[in-house]
C-alpha atoms as a PDB file:
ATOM      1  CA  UNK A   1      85.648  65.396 -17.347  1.00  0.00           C
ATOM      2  CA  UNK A   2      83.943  68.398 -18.776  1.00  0.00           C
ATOM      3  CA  UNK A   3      84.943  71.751 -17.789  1.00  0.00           C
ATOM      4  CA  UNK A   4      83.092  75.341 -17.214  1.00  0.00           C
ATOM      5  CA  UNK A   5      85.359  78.560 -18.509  1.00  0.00           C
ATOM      6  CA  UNK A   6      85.169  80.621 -15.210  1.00  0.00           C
ATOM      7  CA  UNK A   7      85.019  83.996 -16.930  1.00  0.00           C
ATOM      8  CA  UNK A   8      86.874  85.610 -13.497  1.00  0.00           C
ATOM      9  CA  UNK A   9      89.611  83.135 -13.250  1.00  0.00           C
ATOM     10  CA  UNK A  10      90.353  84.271 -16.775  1.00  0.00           C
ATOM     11  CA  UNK A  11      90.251  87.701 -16.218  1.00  0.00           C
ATOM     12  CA  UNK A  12      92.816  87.554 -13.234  1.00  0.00           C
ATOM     13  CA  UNK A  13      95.418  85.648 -15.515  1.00  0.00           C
ATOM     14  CA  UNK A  14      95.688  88.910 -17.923  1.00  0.00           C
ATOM     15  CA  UNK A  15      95.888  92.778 -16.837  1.00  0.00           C
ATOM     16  CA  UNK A  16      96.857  94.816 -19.923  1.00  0.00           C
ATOM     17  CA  UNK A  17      93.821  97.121 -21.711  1.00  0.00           C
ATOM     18  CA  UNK A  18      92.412  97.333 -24.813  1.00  0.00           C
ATOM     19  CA  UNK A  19      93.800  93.651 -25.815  1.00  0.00           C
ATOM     20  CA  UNK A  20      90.950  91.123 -26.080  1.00  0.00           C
ATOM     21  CA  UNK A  21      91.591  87.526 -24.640  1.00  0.00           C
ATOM     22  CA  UNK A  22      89.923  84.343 -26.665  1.00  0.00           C
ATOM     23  CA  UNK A  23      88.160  82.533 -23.688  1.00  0.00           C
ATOM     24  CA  UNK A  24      86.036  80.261 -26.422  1.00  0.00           C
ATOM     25  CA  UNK A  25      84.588  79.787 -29.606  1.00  0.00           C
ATOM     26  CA  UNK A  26      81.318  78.660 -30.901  1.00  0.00           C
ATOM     27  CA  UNK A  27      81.104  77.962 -34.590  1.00  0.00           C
ATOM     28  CA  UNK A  28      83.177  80.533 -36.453  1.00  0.00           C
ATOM     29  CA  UNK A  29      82.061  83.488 -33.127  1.00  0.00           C
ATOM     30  CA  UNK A  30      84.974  83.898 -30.575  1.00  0.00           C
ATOM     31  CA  UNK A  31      83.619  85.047 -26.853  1.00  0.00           C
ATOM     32  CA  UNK A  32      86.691  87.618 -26.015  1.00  0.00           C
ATOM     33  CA  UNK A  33      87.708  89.069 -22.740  1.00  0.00           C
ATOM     34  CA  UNK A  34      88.711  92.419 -22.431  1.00  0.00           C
ATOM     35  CA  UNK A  35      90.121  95.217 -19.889  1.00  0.00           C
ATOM     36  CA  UNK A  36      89.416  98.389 -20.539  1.00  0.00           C
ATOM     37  CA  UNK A  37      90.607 102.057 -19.554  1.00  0.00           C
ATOM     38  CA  UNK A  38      91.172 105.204 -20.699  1.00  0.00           C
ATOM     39  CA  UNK A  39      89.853 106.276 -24.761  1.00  0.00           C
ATOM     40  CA  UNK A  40      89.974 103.986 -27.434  1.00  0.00           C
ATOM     41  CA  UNK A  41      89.653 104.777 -31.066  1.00  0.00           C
ATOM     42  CA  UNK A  42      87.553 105.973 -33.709  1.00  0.00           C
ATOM     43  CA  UNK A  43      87.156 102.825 -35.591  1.00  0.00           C
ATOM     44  CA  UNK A  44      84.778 100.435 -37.798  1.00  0.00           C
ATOM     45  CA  UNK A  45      84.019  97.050 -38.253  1.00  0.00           C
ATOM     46  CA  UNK A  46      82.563  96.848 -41.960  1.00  0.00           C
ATOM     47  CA  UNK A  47      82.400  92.866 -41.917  1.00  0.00           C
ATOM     48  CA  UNK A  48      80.296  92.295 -38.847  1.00  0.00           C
ATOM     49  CA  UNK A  49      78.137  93.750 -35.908  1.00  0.00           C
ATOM     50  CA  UNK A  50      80.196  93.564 -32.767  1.00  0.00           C
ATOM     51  CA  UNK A  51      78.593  92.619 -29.522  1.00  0.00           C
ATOM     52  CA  UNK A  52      79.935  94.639 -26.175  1.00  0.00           C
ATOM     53  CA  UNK A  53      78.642  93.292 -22.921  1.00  0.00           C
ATOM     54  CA  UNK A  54      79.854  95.010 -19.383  1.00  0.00           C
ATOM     55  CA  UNK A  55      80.664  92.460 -16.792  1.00  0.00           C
ATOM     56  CA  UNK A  56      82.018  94.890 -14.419  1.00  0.00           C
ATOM     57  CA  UNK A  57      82.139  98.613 -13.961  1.00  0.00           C
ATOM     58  CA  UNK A  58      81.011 101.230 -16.599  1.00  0.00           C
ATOM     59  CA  UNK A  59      81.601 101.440 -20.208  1.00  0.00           C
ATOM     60  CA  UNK A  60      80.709 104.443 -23.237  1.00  0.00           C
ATOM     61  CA  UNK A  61      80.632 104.077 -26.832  1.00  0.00           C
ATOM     62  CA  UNK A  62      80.747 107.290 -28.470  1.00  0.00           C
ATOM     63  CA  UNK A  63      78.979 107.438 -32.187  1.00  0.00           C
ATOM     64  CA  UNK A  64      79.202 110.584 -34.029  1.00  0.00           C
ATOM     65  CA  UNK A  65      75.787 112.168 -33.299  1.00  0.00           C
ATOM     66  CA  UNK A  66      75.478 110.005 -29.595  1.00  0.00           C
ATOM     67  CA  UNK A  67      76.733 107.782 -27.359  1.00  0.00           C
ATOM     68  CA  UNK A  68      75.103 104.910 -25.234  1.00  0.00           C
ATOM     69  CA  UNK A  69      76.677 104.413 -21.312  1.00  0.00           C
ATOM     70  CA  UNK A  70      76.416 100.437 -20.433  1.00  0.00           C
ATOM     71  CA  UNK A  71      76.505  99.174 -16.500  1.00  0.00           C
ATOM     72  CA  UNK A  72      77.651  95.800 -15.351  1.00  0.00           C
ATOM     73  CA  UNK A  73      74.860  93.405 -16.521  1.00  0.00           C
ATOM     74  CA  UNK A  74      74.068  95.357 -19.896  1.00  0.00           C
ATOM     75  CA  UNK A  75      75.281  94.807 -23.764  1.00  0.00           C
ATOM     76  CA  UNK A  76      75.118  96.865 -26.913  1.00  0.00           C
ATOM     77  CA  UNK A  77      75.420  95.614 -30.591  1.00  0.00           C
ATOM     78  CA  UNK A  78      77.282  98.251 -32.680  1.00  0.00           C
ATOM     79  CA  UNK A  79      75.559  97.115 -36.226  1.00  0.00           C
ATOM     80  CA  UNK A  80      78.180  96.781 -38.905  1.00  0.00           C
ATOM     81  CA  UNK A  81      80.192  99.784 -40.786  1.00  0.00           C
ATOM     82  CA  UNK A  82      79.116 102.324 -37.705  1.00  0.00           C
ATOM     83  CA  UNK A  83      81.840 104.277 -36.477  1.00  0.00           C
ATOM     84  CA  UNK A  84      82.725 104.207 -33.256  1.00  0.00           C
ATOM     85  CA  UNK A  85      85.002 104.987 -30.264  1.00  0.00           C
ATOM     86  CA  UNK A  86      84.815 103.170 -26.245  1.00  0.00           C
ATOM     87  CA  UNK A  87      85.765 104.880 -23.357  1.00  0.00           C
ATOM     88  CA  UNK A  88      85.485 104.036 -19.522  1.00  0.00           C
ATOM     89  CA  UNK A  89      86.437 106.293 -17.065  1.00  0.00           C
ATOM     90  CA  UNK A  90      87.735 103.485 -14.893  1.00  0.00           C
ATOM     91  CA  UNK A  91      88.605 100.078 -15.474  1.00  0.00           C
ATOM     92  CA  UNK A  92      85.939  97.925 -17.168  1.00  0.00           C
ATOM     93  CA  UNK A  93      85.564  93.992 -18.082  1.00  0.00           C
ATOM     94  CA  UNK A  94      83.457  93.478 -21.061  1.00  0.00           C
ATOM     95  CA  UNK A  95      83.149  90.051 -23.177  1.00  0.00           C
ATOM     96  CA  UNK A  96      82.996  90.878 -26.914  1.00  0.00           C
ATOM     97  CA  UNK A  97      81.198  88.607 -29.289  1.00  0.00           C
ATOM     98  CA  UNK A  98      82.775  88.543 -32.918  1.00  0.00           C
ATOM     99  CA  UNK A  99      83.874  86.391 -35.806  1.00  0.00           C
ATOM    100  CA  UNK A 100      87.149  85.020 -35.709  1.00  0.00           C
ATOM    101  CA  UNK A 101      90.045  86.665 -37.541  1.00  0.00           C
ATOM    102  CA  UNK A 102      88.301  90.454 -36.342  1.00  0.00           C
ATOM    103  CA  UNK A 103      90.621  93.030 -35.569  1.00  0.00           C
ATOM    104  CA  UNK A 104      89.924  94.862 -32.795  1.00  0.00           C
ATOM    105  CA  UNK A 105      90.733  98.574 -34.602  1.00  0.00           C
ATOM    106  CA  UNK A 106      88.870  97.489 -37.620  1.00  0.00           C
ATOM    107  CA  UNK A 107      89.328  99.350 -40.408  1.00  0.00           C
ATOM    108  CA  UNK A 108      92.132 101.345 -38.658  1.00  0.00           C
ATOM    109  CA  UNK A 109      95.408 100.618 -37.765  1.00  0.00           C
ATOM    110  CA  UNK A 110      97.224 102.042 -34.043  1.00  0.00           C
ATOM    111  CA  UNK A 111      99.312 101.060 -30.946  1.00  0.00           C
ATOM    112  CA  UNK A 112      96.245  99.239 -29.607  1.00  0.00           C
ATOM    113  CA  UNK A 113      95.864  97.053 -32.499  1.00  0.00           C
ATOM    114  CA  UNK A 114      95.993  93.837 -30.721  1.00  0.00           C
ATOM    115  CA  UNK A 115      97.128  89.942 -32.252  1.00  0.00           C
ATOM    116  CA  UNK A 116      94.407  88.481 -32.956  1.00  0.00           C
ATOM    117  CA  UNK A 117      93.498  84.604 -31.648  1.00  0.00           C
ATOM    118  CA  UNK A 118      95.027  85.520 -28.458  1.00  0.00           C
ATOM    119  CA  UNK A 119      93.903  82.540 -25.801  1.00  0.00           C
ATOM    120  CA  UNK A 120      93.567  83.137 -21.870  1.00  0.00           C
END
């Protein structure tokens, strides 16, 4: 029998930040799952656009000259090759849309470079 991903279920099996969770994959995208806190970092992705979307609680990404604030229920494209840094206050649950094999510090590398492919 065919079975739905139920996007909370998944996000009560994991509780570390900043280290997206592969819930799916369509063609060569991966649909990630992510808590977030605290700053992340200044960082690039000059392969792809990367797709943030806020399924609960409040996240920022910071650009050089701006930022744009996103509420549960909203999503942002960052277009490729624009720097650029997330922050939430509090904790956040966003999906991220990417290719496979992105890293999630792009064209940087830090402590909160995560292993990529990483199933929930």
């Amino acid at each position: 029998m065919l079975k739905a991903i139920n996007i909370n279920d998944k996000l009560n099996k994991f509780s570390d930040y900043w280290s997206p969770k592969v819930i799916g994959e369509m063609n060569n995208y991966q649909f990630k799952l992510a808590k977030v806190k605290g700053q992340f970092i200044w960082h690039s992705h000059k392969e792809t656009d990367e797709t943030f979307i806020v399924l609960n609680g409040e996240l920022i990404i910071e650009f050089k000259n701006e930022k744009v604030k996103l509420s549960k229920g909203e999503l942002y494209i960052v277009p490729k090759g624009v720097e650029h840094k997330p922050y939430a206050k509090d904790e956040c649950h966003i999906m991220l849309i990417e290719p496979k094999g992105i890293i999630n510090t792009g064209n940087r590398s830090s402590e909160l470079t995560s292993k990529n492919d990483n199933w929930v």
